[in-house]
Protein backbone atom coordinates (compact mmCIF):
# COMPACT_ATOMS: atom_id res chain seq x y z
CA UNK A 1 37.79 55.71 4.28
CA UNK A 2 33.85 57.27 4.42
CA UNK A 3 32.10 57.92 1.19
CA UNK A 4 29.58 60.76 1.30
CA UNK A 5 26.89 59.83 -1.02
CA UNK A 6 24.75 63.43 -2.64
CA UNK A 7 21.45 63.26 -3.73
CA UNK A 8 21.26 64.33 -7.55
CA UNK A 9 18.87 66.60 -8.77
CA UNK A 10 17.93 63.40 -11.14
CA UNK A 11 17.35 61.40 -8.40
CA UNK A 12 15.36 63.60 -6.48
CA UNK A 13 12.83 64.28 -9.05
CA UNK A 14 12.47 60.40 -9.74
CA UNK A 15 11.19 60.17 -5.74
CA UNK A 16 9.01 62.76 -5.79
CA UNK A 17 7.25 61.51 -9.09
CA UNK A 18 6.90 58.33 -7.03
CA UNK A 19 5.14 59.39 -4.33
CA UNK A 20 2.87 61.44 -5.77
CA UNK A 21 1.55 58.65 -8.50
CA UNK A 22 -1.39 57.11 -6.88
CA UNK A 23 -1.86 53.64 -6.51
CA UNK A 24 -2.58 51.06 -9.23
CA UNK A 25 -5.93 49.23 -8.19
CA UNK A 26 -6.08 45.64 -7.84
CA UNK A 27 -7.38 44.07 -10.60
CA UNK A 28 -10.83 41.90 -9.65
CA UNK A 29 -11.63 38.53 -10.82
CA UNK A 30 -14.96 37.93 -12.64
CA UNK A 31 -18.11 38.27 -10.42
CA UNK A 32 -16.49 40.16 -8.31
CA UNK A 33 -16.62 43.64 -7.87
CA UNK A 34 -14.35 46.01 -5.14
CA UNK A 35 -16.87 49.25 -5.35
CA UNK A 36 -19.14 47.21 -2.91
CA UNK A 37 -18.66 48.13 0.71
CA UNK A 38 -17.19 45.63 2.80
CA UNK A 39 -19.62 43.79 5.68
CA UNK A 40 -17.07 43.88 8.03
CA UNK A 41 -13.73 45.54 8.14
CA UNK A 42 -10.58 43.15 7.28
CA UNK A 43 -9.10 41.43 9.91
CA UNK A 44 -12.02 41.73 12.82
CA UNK A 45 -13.05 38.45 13.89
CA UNK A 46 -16.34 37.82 16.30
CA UNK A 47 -16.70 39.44 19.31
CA UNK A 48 -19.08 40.38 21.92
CA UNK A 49 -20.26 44.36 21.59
CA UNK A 50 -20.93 46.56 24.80
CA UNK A 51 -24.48 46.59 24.17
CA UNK A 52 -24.52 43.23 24.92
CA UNK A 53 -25.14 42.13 21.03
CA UNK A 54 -22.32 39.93 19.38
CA UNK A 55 -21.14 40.83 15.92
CA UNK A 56 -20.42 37.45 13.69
CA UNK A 57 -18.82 37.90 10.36
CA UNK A 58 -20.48 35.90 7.41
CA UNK A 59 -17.64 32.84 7.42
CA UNK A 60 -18.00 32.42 11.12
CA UNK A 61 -21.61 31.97 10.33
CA UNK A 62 -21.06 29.27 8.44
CA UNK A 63 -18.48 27.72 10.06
CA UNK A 64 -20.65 27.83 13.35
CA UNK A 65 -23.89 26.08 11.04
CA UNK A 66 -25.77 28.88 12.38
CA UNK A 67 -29.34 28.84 11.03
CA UNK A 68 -32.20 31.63 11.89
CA UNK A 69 -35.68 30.76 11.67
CA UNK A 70 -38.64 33.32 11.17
CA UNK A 71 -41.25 33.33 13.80
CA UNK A 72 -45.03 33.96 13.63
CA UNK A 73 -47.66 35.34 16.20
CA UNK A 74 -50.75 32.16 15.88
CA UNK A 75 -53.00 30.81 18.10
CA UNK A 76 -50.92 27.81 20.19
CA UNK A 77 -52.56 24.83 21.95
CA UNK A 78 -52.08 25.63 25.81
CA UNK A 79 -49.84 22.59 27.05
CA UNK A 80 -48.95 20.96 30.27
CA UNK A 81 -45.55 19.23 30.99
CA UNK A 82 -46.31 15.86 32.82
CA UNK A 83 -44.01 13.13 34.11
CA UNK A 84 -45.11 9.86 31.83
CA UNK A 85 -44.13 5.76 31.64
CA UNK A 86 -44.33 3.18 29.12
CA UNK A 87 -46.83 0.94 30.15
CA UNK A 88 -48.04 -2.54 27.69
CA UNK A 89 -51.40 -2.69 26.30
CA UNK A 90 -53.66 -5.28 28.31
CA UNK A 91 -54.93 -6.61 24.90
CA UNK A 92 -52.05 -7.23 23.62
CA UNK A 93 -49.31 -9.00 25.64
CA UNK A 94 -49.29 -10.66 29.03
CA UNK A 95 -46.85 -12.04 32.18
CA UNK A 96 -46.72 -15.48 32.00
CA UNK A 97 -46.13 -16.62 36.37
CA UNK A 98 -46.15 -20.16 37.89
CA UNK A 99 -50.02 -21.33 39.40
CA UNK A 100 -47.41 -23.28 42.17
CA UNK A 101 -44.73 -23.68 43.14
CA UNK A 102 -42.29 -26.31 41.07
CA UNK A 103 -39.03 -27.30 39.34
CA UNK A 104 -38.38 -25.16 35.57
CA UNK A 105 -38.01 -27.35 32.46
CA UNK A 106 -36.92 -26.01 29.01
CA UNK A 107 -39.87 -26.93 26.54
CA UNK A 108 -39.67 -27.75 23.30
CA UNK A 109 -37.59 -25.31 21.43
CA UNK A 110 -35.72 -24.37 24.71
CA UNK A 111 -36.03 -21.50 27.09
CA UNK A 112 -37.15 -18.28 24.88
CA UNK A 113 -34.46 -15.37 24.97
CA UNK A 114 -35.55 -11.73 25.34
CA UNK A 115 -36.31 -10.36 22.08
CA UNK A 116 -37.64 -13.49 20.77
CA UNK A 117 -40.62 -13.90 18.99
CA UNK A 118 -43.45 -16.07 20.32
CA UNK A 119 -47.14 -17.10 19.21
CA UNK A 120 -50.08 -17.27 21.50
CA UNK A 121 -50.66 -20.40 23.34
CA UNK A 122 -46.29 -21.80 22.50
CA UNK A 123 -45.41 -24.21 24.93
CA UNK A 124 -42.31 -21.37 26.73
CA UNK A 125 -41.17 -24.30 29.63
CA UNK A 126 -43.04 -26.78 31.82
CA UNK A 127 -43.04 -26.44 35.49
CA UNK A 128 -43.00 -29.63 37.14
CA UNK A 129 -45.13 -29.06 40.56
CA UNK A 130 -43.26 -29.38 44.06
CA UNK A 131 -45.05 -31.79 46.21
CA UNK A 132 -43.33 -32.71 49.98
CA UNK A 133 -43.03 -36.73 51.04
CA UNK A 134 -45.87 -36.59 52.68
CA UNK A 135 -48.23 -35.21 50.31
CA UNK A 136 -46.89 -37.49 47.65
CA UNK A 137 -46.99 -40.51 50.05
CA UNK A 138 -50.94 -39.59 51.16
CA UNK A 139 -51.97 -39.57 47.06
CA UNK A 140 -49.95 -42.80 46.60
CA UNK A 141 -52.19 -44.35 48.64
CA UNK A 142 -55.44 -42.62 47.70
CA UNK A 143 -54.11 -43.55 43.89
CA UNK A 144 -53.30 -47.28 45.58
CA UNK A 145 -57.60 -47.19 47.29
CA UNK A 146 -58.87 -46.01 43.95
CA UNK A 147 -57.06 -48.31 42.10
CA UNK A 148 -58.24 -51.14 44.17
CA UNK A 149 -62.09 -50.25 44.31
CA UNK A 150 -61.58 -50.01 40.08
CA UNK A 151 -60.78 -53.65 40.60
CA UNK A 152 -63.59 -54.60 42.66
CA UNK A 153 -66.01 -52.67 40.76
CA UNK A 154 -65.24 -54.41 37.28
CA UNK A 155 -65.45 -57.96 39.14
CA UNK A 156 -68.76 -56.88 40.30
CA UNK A 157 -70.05 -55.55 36.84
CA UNK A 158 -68.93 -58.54 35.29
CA UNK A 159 -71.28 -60.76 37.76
CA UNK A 160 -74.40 -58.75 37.39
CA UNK A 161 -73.80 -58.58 33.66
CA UNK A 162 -73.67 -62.68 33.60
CA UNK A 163 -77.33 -62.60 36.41
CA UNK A 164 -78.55 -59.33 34.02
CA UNK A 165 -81.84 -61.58 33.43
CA UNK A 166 -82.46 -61.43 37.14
CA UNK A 167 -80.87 -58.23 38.05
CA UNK A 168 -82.59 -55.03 37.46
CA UNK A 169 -81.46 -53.33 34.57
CA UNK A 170 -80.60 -49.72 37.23
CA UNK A 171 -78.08 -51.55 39.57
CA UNK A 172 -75.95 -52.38 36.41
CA UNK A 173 -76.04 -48.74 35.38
CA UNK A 174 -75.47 -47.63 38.33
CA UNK A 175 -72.48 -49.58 39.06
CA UNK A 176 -71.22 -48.78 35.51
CA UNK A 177 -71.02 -45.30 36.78
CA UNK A 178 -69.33 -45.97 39.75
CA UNK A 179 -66.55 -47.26 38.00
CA UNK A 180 -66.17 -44.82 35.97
CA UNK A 181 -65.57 -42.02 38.74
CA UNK A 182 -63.20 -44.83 40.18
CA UNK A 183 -61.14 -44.92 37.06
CA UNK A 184 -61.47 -40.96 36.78
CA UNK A 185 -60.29 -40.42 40.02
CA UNK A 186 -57.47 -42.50 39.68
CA UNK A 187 -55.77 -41.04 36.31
CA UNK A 188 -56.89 -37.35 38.28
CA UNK A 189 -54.30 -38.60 40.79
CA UNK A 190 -51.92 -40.13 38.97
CA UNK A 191 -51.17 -37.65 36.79
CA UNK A 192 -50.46 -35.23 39.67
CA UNK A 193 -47.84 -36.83 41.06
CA UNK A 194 -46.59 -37.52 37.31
CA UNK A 195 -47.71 -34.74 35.49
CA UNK A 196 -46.37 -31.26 35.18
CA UNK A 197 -47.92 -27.62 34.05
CA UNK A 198 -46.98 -26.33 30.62
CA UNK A 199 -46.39 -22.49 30.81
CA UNK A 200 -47.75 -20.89 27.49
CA UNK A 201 -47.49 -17.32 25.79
CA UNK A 202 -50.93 -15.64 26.94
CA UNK A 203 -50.66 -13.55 23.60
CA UNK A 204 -48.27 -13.16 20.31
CA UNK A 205 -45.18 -11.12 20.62
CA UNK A 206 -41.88 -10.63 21.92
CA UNK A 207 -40.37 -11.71 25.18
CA UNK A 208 -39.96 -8.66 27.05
CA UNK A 209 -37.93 -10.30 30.41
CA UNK A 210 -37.50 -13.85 31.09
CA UNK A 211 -36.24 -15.16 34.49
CA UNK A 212 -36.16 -19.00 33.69
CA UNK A 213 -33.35 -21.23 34.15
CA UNK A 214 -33.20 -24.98 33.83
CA UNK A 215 -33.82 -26.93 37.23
CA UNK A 216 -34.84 -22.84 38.78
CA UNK A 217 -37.25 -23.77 41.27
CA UNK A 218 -40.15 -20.70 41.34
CA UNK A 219 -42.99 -20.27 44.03
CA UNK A 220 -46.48 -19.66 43.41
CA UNK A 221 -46.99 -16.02 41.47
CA UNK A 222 -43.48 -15.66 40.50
CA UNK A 223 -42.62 -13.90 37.38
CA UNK A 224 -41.29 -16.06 34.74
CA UNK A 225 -41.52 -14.64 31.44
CA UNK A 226 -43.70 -11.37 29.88
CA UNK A 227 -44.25 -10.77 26.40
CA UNK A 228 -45.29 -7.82 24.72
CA UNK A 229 -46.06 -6.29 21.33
CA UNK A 230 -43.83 -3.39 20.43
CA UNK A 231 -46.29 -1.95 18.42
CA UNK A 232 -49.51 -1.54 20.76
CA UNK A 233 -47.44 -0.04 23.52
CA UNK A 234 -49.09 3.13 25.93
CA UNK A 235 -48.06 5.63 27.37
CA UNK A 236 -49.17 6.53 31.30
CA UNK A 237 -48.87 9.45 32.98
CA UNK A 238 -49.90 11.40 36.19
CA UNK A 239 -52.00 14.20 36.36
CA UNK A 240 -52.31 16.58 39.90
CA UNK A 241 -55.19 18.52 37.84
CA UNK A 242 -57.85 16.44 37.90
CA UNK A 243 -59.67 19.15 35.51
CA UNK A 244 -56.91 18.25 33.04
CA UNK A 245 -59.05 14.54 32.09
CA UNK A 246 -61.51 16.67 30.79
CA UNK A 247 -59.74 19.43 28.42
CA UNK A 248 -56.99 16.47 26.72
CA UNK A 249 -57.05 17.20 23.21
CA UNK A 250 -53.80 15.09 22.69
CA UNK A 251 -50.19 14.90 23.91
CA UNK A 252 -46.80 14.67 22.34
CA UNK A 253 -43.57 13.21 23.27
CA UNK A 254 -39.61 13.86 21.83
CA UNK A 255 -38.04 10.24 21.28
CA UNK A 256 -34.41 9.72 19.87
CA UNK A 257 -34.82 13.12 18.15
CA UNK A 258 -38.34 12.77 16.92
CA UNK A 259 -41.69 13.75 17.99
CA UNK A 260 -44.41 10.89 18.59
CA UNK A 261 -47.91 11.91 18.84
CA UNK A 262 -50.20 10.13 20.94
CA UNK A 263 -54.05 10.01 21.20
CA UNK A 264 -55.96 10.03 24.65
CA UNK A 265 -57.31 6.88 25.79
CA UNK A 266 -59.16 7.95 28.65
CA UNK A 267 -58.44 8.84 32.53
CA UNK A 268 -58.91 7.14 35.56
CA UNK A 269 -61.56 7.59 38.00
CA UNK A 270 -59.23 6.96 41.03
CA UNK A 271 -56.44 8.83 42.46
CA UNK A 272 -52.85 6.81 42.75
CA UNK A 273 -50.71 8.64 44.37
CA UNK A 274 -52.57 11.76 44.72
CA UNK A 275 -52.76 11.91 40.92
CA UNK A 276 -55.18 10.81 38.34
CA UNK A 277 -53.99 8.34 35.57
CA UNK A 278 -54.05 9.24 32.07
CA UNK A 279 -53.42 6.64 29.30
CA UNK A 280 -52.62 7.49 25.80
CA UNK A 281 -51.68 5.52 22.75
CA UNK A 282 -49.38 6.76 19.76
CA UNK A 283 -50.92 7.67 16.83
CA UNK A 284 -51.11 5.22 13.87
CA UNK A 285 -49.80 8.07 10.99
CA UNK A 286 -46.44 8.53 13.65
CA UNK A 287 -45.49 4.95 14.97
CA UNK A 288 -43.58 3.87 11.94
CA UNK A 289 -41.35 6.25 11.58
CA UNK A 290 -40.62 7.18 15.59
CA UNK A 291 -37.86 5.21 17.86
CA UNK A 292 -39.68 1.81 19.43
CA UNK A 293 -40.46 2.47 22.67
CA UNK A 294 -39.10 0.78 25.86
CA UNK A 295 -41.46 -1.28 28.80
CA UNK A 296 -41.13 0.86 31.96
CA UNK A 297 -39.33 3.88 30.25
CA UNK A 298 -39.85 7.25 31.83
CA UNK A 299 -40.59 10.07 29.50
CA UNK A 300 -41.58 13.82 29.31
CA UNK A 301 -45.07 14.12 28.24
CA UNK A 302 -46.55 17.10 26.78
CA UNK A 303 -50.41 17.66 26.71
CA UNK A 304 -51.83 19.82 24.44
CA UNK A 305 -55.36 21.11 25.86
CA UNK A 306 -58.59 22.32 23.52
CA UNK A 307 -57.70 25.97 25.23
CA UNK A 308 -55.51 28.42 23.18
CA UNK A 309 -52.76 31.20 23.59
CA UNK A 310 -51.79 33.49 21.40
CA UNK A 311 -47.47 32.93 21.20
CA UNK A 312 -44.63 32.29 19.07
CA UNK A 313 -43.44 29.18 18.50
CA UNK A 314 -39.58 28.83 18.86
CA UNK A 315 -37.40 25.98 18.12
CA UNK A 316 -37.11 24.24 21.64
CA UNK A 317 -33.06 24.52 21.19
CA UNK A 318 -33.06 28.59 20.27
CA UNK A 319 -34.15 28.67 24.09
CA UNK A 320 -31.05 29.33 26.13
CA UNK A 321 -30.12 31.22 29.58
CA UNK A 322 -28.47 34.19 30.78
CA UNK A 323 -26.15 34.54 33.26
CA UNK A 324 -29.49 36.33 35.63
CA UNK A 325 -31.26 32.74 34.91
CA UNK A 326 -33.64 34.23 33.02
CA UNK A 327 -35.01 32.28 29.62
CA UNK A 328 -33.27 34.26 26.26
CA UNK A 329 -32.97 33.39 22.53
CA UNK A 330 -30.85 35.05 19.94
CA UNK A 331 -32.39 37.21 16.92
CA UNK A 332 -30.79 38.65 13.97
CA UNK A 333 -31.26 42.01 13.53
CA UNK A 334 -28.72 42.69 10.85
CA UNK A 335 -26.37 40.64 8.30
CA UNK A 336 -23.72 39.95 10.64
CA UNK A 337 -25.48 41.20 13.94
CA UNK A 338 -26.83 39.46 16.68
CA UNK A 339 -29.37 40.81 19.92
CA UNK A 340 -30.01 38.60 22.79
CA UNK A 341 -34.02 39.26 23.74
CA UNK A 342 -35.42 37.72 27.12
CA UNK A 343 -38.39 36.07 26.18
CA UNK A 344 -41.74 34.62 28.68
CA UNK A 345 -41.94 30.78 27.36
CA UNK A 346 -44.98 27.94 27.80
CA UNK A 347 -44.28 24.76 27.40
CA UNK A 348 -45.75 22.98 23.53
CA UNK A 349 -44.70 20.04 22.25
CA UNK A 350 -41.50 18.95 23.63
CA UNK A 351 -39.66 20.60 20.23
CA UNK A 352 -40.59 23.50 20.03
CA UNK A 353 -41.73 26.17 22.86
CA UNK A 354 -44.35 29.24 23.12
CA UNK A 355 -43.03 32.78 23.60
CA UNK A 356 -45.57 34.58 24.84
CA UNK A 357 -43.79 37.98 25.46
CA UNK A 358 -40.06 39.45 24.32
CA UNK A 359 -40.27 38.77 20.45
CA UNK A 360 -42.51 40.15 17.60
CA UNK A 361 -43.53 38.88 14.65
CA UNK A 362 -41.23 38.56 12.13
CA UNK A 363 -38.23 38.45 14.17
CA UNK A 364 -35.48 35.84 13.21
CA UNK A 365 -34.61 33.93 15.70
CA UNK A 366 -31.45 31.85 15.74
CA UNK A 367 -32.75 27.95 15.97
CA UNK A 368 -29.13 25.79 15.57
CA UNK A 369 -25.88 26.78 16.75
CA UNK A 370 -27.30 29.45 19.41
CA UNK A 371 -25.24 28.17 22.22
CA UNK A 372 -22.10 28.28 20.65
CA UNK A 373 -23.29 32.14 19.78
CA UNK A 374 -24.00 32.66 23.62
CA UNK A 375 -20.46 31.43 24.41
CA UNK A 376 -18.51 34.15 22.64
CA UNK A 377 -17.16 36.83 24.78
């Protein structure tokens, strides 16, 4: 059986009171205040606009770590980007090689391992020299000749010393002498054949490489062991300007995160490899807090000349590329707003780059986070 349910006259009034009450408003917590217009609308997340630009709510900003830096128009040190290596200090360090050719012995603390502190003139092995049959067999017998002649010379000198009222006082002298260079010549000999050469640290330090072993036989020249000090290393690099030598005002190099500045030594006067050599040194007020460097490393170099341009300097990691290749950083150009601007960049100190054209001054470019900006779509 259906029930027909009527609307009463009651009832209808009750629903129109209802929907024409207007809303209660949400009550705010302290600080907070709902007349302020919202940033960004509820619910729209980031996103890449058709202009190109990328809107980026405040929370996503922070999520992200994004961080905008102003930039400055100033006068920037004109640099050059040059391929570099580390390179020891003649003065302080030194290869330590075999005169000839022999059998390795440990010395007296042992063999040194690499990292291992030595002091100038330590005893780091002996080499024992490497002499064939023959050669030993020929300075037996010289040894044997000397030896003999010694003998004869001291029976000789003992006779003229017994007659020295008769002799002339010149032939005893003279036969003194003789004996002498006998005897000299003799232990000379001997202690080739018995000796051996002590190998010793040309210089205080650490061991850089060591190729010893016990009972290694080495030829003549051979690398055994080179020490170094860590902290008067230098840095080389190549220059295909020769004009370069002469307009060095000092360089700059990014290690483990830091920048290390160096001060120019001087330049070669020779080409190696169609290049000239420049030699720099790091700077006393920036060795002790940069990353030790490493023998033979290669690095990036970046030489700051005496000449000047007038750029920007940008944050080496705001610098990022578009999909035409082309050299772009990010700037802010409102709260949550983002504009990418191609930008003409110089090379400067490894950290940070020159923008010579696409930004003005006072623009805030975006120096951390920026590719994660460039990668929303």
């Amino acid at each position: 059986m259906k029930k027909n349910f009527a609307l009463t006259p009651c009832m209808g009034l009750l629903l129109g009171l209802m929907l024409a009450w207007p809303a209660a408003p949400a009550l705010a917590g302290e600080g907070h205040s709902h007349d302020e217009p919202a940033a960004s609308l509820p619910g729209q997340g980031p996103q890449r606009q058709a202009d190109g630009a990328v809107f980026l709510p405040k929370p996503a900003q922070r999520q992200m770590g994004l961080r905008t830096l102003p930039v400055r128009m100033a006068a920037l040190p004109r640099s050059v980007e040059l391929n570099a290596r580390v390179v020891p200090d003649p003065n302080a360090g030194g290869r330590v090689q075999a005169m000839v050719a022999g059998r390795l012995e440990a010395g007296p603390q042992g063999f040194p391992s690499l990292g291992q502190a030595v002091k100038k003139g330590q005893v780091l092995a002996w080499l024992e020299p490497a002499a064939g049959a023959l050669e030993r067999s020929s300075q037996s017998a010289q040894v044997a000749e000397l030896q003999a002649a010694a003998e004869l010379g001291e029976k000789r000198l003992k006779r003229l010393r017994e007659l020295s009222d008769t002799v002339p006082r010149k032939e005893i002298e003279a036969l003194e002498a003789e004996l002498q260079s006998l005897q000299a010549r003799s232990r000379a000999l001997s202690g080739g054949l018995q000796g051996r050469e002590a190998l010793r640290a040309p210089a205080s330090g650490l061991i850089a490489s060591a190729n010893a072993h016990a009972g290694q036989v080495v030829e003549a020249k051979e690398l055994v062991f080179e020490v170094v000090d860590p902290q008067r290393l230098r840095v080389e690099a190549l220059a295909f300007d020769a004009a370069l030598a002469g307009d060095v005002a000092g360089a700059t190099l990014a290690q483990g995160g830091q920048r290390l500045a160096l001060d120019f030594v001087g330049a070669g006067l020779s080409l190696r490899d169609q290049a000239l050599p420049l030699s720099f040194k790091p700077s006393a007020k920036s060795w002790p807090q940069a990353t030790p460097l490493v023998l033979g490393q290669t690095l990036k170099l970046w030489v700051q000349t005496r000449s000047q341009i007038q750029g920007l300097a940008v944050p080496a990691a705001a610098l990022l590329r578009n999909p035409a290749n082309q050299a772009m950083v990010w700037v802010k150009t409102a709260p949550e707003r983002f504009e990418p601007r191609v930008v003409q960049v110089q090379p400067l100190d490894g950290a940070s780059v020159a923008v010579t054209a696409g930004l003005q001054d006072g623009d805030r470019v975006v120096s951390e986070a920026a590719s994660l900006l460039n990668q929303i779509r």
